[in-house]
C-alpha atoms as a PDB file:
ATOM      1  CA  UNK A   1       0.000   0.000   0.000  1.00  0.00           C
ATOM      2  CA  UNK A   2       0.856   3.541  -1.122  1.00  0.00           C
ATOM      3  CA  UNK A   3       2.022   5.286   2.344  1.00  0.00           C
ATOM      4  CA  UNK A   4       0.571   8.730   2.267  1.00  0.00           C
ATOM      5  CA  UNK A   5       2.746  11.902   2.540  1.00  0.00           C
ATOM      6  CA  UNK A   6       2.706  15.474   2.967  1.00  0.00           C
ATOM      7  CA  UNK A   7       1.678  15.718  -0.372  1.00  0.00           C
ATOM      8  CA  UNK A   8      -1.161  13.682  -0.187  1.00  0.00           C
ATOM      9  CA  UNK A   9      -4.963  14.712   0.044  1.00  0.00           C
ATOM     10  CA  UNK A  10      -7.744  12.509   1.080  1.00  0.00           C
ATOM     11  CA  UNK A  11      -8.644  10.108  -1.982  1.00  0.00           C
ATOM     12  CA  UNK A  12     -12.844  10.987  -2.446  1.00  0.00           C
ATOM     13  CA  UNK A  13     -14.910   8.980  -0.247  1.00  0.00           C
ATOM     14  CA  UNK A  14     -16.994   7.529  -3.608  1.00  0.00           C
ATOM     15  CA  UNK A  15     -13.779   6.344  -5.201  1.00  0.00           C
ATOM     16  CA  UNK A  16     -13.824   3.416  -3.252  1.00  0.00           C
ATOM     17  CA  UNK A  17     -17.447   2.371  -3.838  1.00  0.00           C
ATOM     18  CA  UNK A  18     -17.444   2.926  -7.718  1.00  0.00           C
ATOM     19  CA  UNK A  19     -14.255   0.495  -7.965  1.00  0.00           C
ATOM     20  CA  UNK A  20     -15.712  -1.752  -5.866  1.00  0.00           C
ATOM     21  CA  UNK A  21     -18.793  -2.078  -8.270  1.00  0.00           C
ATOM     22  CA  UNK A  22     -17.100  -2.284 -12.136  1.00  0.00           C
ATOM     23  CA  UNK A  23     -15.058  -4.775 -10.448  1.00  0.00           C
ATOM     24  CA  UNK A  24     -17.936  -6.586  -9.736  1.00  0.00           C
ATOM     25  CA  UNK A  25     -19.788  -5.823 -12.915  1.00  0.00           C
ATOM     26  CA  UNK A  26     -16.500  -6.100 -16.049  1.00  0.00           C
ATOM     27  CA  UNK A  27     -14.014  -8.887 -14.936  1.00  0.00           C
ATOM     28  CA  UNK A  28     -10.379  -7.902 -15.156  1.00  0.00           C
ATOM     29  CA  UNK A  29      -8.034  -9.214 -16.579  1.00  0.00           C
ATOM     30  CA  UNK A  30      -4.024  -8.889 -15.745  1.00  0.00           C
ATOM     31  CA  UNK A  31      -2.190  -6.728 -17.607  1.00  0.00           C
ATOM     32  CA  UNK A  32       0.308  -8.956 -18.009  1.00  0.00           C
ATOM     33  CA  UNK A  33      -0.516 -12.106 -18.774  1.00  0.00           C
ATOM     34  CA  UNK A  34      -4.073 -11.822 -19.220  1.00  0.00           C
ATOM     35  CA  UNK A  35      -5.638 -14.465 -16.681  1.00  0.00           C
ATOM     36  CA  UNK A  36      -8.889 -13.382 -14.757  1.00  0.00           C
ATOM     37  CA  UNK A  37      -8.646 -11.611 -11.063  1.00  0.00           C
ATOM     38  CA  UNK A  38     -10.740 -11.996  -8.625  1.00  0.00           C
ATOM     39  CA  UNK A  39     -12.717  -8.785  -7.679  1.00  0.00           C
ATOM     40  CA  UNK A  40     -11.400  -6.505  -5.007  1.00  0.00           C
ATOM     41  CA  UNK A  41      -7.691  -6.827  -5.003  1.00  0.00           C
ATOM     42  CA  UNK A  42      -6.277  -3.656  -3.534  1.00  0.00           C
ATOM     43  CA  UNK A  43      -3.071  -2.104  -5.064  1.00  0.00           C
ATOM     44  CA  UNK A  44      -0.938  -2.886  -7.727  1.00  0.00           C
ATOM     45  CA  UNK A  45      -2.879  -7.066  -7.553  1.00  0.00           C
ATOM     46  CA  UNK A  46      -5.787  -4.724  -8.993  1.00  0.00           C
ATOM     47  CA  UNK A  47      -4.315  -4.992 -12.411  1.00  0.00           C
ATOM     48  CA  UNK A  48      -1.320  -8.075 -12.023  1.00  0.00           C
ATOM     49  CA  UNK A  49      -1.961 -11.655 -11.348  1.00  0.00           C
ATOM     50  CA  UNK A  50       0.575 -13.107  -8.566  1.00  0.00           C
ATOM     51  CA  UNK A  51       2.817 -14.409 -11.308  1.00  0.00           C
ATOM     52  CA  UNK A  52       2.853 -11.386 -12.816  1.00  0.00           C
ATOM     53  CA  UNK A  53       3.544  -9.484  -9.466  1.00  0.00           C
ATOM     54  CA  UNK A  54       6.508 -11.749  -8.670  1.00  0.00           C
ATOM     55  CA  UNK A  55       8.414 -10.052 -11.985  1.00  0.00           C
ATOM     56  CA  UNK A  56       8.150  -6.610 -10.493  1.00  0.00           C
ATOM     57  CA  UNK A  57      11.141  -5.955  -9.319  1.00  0.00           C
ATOM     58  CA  UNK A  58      11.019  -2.753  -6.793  1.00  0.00           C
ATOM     59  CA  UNK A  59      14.037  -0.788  -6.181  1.00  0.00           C
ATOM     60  CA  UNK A  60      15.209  -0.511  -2.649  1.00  0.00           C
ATOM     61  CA  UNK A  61      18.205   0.390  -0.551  1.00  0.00           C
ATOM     62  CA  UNK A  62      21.051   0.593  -0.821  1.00  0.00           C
ATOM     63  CA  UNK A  63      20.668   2.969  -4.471  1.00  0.00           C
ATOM     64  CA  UNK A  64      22.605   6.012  -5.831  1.00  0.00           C
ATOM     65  CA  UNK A  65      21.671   9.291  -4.062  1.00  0.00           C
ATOM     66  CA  UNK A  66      21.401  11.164  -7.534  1.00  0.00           C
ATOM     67  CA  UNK A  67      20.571   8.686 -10.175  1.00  0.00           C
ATOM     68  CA  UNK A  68      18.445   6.166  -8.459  1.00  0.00           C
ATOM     69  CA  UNK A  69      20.408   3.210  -9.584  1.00  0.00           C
ATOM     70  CA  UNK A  70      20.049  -0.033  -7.295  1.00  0.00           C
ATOM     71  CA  UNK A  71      23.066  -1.715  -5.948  1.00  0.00           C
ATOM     72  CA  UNK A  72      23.672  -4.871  -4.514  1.00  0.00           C
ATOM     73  CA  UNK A  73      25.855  -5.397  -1.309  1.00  0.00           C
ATOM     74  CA  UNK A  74      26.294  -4.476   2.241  1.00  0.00           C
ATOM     75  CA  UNK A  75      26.095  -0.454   1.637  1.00  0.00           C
ATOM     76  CA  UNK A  76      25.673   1.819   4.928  1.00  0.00           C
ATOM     77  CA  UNK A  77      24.308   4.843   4.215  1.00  0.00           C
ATOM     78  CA  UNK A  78      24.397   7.122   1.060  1.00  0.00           C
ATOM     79  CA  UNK A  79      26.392   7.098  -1.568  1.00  0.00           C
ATOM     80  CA  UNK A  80      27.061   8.601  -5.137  1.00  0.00           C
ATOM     81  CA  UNK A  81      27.706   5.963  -8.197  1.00  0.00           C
ATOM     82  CA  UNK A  82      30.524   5.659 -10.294  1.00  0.00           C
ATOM     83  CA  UNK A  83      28.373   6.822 -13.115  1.00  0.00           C
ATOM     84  CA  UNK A  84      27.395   9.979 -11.769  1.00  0.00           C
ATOM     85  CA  UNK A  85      30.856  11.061 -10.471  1.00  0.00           C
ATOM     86  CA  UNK A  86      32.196  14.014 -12.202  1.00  0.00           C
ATOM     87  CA  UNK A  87      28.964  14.309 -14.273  1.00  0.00           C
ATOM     88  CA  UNK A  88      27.117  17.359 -13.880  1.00  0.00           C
ATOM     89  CA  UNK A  89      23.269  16.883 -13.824  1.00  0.00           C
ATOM     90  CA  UNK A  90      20.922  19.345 -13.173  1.00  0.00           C
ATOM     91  CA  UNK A  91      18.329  17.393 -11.144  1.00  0.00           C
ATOM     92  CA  UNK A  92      18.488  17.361  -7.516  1.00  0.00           C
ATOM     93  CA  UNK A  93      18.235  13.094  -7.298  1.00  0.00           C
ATOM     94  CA  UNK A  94      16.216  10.811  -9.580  1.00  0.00           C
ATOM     95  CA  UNK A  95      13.513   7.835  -7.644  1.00  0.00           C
ATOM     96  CA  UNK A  96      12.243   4.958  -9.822  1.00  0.00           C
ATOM     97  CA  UNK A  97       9.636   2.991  -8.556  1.00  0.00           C
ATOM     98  CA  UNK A  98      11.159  -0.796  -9.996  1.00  0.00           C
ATOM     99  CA  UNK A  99      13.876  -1.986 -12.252  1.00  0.00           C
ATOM    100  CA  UNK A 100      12.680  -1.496 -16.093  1.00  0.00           C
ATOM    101  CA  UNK A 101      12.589  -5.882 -16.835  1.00  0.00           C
ATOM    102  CA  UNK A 102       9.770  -8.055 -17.127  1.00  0.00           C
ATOM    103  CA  UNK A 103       6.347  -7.217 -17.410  1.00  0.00           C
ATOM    104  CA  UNK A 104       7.405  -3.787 -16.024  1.00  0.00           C
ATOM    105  CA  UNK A 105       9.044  -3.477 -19.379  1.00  0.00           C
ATOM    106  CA  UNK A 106       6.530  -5.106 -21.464  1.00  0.00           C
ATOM    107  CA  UNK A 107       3.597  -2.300 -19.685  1.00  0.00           C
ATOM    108  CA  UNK A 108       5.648   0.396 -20.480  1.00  0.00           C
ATOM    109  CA  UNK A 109       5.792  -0.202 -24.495  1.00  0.00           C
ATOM    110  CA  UNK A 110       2.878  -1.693 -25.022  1.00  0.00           C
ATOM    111  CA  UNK A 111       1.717   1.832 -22.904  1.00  0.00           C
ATOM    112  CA  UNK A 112       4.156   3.944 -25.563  1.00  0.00           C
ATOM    113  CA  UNK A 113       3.640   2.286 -28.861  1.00  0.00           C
ATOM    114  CA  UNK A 114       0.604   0.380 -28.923  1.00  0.00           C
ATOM    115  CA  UNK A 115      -1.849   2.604 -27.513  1.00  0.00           C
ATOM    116  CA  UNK A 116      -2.712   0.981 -24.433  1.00  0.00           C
ATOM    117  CA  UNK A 117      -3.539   4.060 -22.481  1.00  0.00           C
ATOM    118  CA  UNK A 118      -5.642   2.030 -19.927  1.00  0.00           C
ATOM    119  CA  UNK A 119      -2.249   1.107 -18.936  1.00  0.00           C
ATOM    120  CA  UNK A 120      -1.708   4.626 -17.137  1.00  0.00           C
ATOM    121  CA  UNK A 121      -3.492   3.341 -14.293  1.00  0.00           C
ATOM    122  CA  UNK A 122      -0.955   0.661 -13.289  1.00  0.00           C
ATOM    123  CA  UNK A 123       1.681   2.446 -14.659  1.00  0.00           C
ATOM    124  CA  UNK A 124       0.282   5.488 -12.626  1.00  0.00           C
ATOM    125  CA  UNK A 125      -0.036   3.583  -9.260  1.00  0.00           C
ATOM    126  CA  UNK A 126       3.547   2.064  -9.844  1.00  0.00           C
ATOM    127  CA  UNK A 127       4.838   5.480 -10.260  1.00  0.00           C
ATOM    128  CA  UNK A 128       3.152   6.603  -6.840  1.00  0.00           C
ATOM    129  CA  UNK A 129       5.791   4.410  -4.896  1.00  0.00           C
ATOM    130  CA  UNK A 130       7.966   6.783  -5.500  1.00  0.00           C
ATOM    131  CA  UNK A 131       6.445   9.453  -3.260  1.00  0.00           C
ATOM    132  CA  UNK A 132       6.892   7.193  -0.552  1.00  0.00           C
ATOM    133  CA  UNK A 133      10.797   8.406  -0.390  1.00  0.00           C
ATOM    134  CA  UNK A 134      11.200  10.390   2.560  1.00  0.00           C
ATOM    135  CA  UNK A 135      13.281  13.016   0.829  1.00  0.00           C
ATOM    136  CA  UNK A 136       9.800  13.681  -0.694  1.00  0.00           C
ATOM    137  CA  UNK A 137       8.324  15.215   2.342  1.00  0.00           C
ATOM    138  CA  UNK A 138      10.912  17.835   3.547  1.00  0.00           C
ATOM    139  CA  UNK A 139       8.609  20.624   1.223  1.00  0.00           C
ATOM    140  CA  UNK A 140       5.222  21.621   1.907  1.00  0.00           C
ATOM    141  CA  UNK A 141       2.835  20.439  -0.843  1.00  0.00           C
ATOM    142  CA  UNK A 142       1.722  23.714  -1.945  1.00  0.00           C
ATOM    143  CA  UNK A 143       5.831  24.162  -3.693  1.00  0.00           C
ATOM    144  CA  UNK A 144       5.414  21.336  -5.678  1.00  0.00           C
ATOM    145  CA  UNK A 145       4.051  20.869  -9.368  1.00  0.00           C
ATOM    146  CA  UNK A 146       4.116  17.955 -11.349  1.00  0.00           C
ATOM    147  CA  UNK A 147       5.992  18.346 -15.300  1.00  0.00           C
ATOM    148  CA  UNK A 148       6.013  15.764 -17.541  1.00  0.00           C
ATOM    149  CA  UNK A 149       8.721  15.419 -20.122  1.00  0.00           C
ATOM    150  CA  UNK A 150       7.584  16.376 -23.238  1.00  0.00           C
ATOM    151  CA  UNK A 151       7.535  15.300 -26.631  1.00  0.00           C
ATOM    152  CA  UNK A 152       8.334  16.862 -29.782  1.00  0.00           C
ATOM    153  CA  UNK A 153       4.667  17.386 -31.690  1.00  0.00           C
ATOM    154  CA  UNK A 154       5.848  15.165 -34.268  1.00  0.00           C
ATOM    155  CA  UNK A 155       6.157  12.451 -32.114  1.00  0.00           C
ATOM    156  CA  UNK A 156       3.106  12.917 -29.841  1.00  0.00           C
ATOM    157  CA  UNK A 157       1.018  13.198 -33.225  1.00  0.00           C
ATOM    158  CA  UNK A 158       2.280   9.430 -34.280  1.00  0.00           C
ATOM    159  CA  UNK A 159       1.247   8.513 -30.504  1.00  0.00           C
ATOM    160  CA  UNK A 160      -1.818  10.442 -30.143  1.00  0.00           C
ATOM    161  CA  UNK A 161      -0.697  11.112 -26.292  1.00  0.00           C
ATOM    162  CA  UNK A 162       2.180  12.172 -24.537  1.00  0.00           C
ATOM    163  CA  UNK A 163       2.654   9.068 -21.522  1.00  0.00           C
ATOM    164  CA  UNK A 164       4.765  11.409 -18.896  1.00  0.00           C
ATOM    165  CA  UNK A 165       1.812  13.556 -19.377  1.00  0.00           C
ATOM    166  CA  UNK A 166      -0.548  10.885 -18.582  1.00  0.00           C
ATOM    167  CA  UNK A 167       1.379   9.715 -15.909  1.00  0.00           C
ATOM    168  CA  UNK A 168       0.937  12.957 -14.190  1.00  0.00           C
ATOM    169  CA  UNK A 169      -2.257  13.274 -14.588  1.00  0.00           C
ATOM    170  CA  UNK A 170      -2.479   9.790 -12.691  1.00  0.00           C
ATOM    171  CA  UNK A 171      -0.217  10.939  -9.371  1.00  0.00           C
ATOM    172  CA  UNK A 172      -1.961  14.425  -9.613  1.00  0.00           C
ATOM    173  CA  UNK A 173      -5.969  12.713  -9.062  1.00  0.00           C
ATOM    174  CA  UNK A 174      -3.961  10.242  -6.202  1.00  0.00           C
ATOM    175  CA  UNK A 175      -1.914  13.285  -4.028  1.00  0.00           C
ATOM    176  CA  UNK A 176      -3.365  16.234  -5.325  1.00  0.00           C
ATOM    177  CA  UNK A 177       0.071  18.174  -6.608  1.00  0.00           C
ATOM    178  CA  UNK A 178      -1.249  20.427  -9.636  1.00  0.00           C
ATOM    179  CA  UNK A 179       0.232  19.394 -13.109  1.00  0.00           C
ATOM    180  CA  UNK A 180       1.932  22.034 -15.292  1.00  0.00           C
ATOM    181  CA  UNK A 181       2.720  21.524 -18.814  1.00  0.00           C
ATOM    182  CA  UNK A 182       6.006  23.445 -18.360  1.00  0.00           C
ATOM    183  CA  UNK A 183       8.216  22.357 -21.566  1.00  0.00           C
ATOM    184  CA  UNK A 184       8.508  22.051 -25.167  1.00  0.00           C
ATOM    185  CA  UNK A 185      10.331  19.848 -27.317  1.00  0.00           C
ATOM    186  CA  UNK A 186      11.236  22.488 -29.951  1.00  0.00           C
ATOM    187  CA  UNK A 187      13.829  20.286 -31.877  1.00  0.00           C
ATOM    188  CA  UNK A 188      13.756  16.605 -32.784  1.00  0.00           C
ATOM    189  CA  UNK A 189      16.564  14.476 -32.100  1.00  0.00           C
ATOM    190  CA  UNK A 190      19.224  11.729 -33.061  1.00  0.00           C
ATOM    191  CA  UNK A 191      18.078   8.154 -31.678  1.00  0.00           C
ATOM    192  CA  UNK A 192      19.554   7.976 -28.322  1.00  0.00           C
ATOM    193  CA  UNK A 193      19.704   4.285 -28.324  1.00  0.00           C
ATOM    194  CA  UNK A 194      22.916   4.490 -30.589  1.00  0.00           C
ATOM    195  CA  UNK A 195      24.674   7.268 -28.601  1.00  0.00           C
ATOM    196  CA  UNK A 196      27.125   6.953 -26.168  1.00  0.00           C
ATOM    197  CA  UNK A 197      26.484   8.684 -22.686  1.00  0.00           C
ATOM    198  CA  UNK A 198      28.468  11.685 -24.035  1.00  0.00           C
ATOM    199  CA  UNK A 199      26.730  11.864 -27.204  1.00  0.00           C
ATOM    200  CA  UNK A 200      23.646  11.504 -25.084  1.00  0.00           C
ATOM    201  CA  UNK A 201      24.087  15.088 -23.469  1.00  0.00           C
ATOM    202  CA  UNK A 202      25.294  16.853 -26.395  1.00  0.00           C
ATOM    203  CA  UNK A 203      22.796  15.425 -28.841  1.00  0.00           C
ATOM    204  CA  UNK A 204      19.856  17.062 -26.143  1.00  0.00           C
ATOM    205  CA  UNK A 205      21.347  20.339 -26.001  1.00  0.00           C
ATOM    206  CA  UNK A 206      18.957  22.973 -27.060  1.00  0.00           C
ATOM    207  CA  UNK A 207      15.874  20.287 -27.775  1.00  0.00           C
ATOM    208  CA  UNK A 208      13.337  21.601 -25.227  1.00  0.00           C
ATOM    209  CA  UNK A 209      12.572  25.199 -23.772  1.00  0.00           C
ATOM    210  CA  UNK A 210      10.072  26.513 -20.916  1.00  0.00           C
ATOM    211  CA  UNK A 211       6.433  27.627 -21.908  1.00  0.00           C
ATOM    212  CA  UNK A 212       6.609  31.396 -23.002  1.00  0.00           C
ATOM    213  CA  UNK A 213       3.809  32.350 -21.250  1.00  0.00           C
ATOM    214  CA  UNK A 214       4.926  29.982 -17.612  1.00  0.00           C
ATOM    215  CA  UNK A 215       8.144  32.386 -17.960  1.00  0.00           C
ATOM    216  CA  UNK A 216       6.181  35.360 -18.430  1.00  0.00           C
ATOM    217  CA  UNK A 217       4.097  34.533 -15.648  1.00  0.00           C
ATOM    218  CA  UNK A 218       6.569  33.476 -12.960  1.00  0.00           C
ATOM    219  CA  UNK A 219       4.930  30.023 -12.798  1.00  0.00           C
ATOM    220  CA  UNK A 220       7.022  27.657 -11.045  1.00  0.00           C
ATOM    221  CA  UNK A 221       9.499  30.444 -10.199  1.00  0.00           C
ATOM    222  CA  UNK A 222      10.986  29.323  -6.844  1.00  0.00           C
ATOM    223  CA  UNK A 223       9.013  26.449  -6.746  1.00  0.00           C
ATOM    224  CA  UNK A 224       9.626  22.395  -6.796  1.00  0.00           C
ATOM    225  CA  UNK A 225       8.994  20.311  -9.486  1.00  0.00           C
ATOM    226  CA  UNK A 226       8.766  16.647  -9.729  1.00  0.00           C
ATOM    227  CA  UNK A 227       9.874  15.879 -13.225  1.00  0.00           C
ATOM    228  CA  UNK A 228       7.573  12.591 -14.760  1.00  0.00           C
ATOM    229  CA  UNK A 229       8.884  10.310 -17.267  1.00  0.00           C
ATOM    230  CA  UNK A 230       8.168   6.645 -17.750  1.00  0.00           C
ATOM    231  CA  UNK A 231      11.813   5.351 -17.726  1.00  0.00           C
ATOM    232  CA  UNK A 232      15.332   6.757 -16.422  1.00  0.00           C
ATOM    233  CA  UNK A 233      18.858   5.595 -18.673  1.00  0.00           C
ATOM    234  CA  UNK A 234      21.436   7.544 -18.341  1.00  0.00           C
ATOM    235  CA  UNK A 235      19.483  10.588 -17.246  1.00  0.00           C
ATOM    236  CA  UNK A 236      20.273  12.887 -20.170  1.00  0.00           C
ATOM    237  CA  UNK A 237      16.991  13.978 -21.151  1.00  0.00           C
ATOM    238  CA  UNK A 238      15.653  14.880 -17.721  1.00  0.00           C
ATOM    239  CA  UNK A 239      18.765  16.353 -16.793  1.00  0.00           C
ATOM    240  CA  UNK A 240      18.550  18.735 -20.119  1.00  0.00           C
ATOM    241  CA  UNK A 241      14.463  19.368 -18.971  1.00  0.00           C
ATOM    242  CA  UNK A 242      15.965  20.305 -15.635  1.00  0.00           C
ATOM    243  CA  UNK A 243      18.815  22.722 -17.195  1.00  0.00           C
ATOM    244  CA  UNK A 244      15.835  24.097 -19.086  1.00  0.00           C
ATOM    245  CA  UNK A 245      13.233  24.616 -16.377  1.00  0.00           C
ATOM    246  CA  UNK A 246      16.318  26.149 -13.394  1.00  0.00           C
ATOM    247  CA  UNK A 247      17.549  28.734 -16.486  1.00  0.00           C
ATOM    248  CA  UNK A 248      13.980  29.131 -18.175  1.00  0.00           C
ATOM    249  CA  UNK A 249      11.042  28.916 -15.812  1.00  0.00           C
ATOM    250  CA  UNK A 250      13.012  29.855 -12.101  1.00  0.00           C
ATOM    251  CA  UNK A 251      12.599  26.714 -10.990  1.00  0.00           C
ATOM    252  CA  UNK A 252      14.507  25.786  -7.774  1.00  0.00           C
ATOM    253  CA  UNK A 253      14.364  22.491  -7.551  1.00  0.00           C
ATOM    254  CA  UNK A 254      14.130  18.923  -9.562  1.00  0.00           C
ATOM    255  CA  UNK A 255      13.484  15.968  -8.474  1.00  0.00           C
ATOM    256  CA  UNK A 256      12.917  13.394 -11.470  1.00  0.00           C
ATOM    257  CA  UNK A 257      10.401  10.903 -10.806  1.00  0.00           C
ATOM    258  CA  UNK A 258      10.273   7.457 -13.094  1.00  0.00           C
ATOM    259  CA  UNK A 259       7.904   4.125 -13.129  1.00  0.00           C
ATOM    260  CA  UNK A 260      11.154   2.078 -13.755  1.00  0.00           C
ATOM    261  CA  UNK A 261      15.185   2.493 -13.631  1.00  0.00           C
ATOM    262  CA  UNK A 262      16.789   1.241 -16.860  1.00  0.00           C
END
């Protein structure tokens, strides 16, 4: 279960009730494999079958302080990976909910390229185990906002929907933190698959800028963003979006939020 936070309001006392009945009247199914649940599983057993579940791999201690990236080991207290030593990124720290195998991976593009947008609702839920971080809960709720990472229009055309913008809108009905479309992608890009970390950074450089009228209105200036994407690599493209949204927009802090770690 989803431990509530500071940032947290009360979920609507119907909410409960109108679940409750469309699980009893439409079976589900699991995501995953497609088996029938039983009605009235709570959590993430709403949409996964036990097998299913058991391939979810959640990230826990002991992880990178920046970049989120799991460890294992006998490793007391916090640390900073080799990977983000002497690399400048402009994110405070990065939390992903699970590692980005299994039928975590197999959600997340069938949620990106085939349409599945029902899948925001796992996907959504998954993500919300990342506000369950205590670093989280050190601002009041009213500083934060909730930016998804955008895509450029040609891409979000082919898709029909942006997913970090989906996502948000997910964690914004479960806590309540307002969602700002902050950023633009104003310049399509080189596959990053082929690029080395490097290349990664360079190849972002000058893809995405803040909302003219969020500058003009002072927005998020001073305020705390939780940047939402589906899955965290290397970190380039949030850490350009942060860049962006610090130089841009005011912005005073970043904290990168992701359904899975790749």
């Amino acid at each position: 279960m989803v431990t509530p936070s500071p940032l947290a309001k009360p979920t609507p006392w119907w909410r409960g009730y109108t679940e409750a009945f469309l699980d009893l009247v439409y079976t589900r199914k699991c995501e995953g494999c497609e088996v029938f649940l039983p009605a009235q599983r709570q959590d993430e057993a709403r949409w996964l079958c036990d097998v299913c579940l058991k391939e979810v791999q959640r990230i826990h201690p002991p992880f990178c302080e920046v970049c989120g990236e799991s460890y294992d080991g006998a490793i007391s207290g916090t640390f900073r990976c080799g990977n983000c030593t002497g690399l400048k990124l402009h994110f405070d720290f990065a939390i992903a909910a699970c590692q980005a195998e299994g039928v975590v991976r197999e959600l997340i593009h069938k949620f990106k390229y085939n349409r599945r947008l029902h899948l925001r609702g796992v996907l959504g839920h998954l993500l919300g185990r990342t506000m369950e971080d205590s670093r989280l809960s050190t601002l009041p709720p009213a500083e934060w906002a909730l930016v998804p990472v955008p895509l450029h229009h040609a891409r979000q055309r082919e898709r029909d929907y942006n997913q970090s913008m989906e996502l948000c809108r997910e964690l914004s009905r479960t806590f309540g933190i307002p969602v700002v479309d902050a950023l633009r992608r104003v310049r399509s890009t080189t596959a990053q698959a082929s690029l080395s970390r490097h290349q990664r950074f360079e190849n972002l450089r000058g893809a995405f800028q803040a909302s003219p009228s969020l500058v003009r209105q002072s927005t998020l200036k001073n305020r705390s963003v939780l940047l939402v994407d589906d899955v965290l690599t290397t970190g380039s493209t949030t850490s350009e979006c942060a860049r962006v949204l610090r130089r841009e927009a005011g912005v005073q802090k970043v904290v990168v939020i992701t359904v899975a770690r790749g």
